[in-house]
C-alpha atoms as a PDB file:
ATOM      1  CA  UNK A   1     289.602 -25.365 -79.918  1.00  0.00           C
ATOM      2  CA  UNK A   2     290.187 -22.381 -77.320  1.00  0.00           C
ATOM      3  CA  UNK A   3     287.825 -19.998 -78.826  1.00  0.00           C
ATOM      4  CA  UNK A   4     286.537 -17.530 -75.761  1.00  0.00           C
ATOM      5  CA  UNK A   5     289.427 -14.560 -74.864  1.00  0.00           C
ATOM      6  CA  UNK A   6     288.561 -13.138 -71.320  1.00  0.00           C
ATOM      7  CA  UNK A   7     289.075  -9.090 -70.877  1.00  0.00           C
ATOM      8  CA  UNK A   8     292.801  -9.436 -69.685  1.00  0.00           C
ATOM      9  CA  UNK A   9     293.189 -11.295 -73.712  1.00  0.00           C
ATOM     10  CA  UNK A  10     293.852 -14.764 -72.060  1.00  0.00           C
ATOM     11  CA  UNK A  11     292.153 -17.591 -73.350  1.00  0.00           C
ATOM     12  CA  UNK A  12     289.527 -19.264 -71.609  1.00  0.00           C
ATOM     13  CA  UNK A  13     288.560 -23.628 -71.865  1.00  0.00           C
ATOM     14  CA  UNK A  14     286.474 -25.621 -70.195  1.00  0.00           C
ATOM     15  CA  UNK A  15     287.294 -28.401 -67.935  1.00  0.00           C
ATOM     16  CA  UNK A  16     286.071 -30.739 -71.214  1.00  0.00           C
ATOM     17  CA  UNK A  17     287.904 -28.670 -73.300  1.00  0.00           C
ATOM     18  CA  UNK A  18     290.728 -29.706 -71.957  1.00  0.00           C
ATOM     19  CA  UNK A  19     290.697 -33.193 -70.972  1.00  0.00           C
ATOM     20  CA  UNK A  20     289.401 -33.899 -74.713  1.00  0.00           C
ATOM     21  CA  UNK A  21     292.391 -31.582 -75.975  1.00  0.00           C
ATOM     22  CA  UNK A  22     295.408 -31.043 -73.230  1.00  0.00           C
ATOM     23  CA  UNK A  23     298.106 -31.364 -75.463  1.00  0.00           C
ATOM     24  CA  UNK A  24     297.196 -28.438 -77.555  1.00  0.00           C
ATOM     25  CA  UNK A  25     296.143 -26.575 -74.589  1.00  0.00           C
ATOM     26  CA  UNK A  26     299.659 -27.474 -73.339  1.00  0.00           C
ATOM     27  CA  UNK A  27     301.225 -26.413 -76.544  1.00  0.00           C
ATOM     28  CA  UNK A  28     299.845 -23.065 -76.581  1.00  0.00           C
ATOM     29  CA  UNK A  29     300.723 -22.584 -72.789  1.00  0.00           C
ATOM     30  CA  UNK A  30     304.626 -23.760 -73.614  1.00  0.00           C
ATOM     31  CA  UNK A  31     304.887 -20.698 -76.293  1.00  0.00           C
ATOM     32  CA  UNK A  32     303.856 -18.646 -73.865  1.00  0.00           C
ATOM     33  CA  UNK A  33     299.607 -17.980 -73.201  1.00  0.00           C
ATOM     34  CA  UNK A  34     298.053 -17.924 -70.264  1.00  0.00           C
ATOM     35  CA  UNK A  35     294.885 -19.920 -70.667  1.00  0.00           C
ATOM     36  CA  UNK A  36     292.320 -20.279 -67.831  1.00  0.00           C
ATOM     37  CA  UNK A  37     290.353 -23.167 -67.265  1.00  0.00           C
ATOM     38  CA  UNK A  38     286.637 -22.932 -66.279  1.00  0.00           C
ATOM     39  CA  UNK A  39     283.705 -24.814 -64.478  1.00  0.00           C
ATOM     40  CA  UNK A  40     280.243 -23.352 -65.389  1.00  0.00           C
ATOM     41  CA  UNK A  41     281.300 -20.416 -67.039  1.00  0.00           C
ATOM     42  CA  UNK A  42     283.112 -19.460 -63.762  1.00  0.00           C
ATOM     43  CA  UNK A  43     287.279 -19.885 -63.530  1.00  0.00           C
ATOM     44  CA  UNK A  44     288.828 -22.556 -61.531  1.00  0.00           C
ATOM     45  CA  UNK A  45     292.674 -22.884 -62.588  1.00  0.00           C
ATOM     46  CA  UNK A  46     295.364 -20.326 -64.723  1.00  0.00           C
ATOM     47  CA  UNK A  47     297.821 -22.037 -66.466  1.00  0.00           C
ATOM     48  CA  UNK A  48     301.062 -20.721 -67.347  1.00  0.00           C
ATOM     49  CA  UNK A  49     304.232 -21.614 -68.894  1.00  0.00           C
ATOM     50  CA  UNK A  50     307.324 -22.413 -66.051  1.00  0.00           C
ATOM     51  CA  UNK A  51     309.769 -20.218 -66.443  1.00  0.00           C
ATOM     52  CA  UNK A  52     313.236 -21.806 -67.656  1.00  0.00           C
ATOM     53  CA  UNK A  53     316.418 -21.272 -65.987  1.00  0.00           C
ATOM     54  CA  UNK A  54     318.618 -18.336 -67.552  1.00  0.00           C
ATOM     55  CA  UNK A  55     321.179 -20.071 -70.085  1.00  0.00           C
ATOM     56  CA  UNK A  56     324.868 -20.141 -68.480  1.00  0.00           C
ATOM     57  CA  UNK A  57     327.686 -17.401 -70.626  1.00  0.00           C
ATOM     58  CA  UNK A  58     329.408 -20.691 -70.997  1.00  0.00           C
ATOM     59  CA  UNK A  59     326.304 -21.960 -73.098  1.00  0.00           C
ATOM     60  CA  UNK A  60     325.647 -18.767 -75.349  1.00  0.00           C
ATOM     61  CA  UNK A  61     329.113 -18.372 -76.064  1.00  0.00           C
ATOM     62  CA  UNK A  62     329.308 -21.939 -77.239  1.00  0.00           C
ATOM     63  CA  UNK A  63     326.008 -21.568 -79.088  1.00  0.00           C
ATOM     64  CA  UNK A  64     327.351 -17.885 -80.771  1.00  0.00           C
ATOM     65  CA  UNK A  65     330.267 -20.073 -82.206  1.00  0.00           C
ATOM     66  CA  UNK A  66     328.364 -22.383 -84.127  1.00  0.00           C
ATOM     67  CA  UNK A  67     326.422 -19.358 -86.065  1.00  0.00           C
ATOM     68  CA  UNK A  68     327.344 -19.705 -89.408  1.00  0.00           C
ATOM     69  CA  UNK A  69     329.878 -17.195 -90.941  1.00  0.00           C
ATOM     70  CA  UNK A  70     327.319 -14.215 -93.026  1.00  0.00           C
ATOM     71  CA  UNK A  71     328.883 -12.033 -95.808  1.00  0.00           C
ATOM     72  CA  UNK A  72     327.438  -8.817 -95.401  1.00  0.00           C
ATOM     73  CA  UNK A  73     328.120  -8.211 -98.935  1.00  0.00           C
ATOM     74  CA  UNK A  74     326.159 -11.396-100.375  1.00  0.00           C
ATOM     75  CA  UNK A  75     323.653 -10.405 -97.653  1.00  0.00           C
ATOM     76  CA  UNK A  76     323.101  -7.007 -98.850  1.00  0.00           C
ATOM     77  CA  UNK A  77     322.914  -8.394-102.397  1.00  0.00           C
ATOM     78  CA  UNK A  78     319.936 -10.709-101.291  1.00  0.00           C
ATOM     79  CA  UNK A  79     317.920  -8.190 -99.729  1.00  0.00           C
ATOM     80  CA  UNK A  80     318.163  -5.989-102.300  1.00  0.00           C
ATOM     81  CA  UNK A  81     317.287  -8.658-104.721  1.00  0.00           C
ATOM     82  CA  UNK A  82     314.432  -9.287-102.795  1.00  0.00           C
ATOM     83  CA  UNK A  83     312.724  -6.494-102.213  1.00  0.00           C
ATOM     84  CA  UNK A  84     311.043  -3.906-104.393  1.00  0.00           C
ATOM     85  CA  UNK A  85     313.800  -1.041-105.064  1.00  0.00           C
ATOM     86  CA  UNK A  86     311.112   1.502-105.436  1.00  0.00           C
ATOM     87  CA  UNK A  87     310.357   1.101-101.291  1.00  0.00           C
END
């Protein structure tokens, strides 16, 4: 759907564009684009993602607890497993 990238490497839709497709144009704006909206071949509007408030300590400590307990040891064994021991 957004196929044109302008020199800066932000992508570019038309005012059809995206009334016939906002949501995805929304989408791509939430993870983090900048896409610019033309008229004509000329740009009208940037839109960009709003940035969120920083998380309170309070929350990433609570979130840090609920990480699940890793055995380095098991770990280890799975990466070896999985990769090629010739790397």
């Amino acid at each position: 759907m957004i196929h044109c990238v302008d020199e800066r490497g932000d992508h570019q839709v038309t005012i059809r564009e995206l009334r016939s497709h906002g949501g995805e144009v929304v989408d791509r704006v939430a993870r983090g684009d900048t896409v610019t909206v033309t008229r004509a071949g000329v740009p009208v509007a940037e839109l960009h993602a709003v940035p969120r408030p920083p998380l309170a300590a309070s929350t990433l400590l609570a979130r840090w607890r609920r990480l699940p307990v890793v055995d380095p040891e098991a770990l280890h064994a799975d990466i070896d497993a999985a990769l090629d021991p010739s790397l």
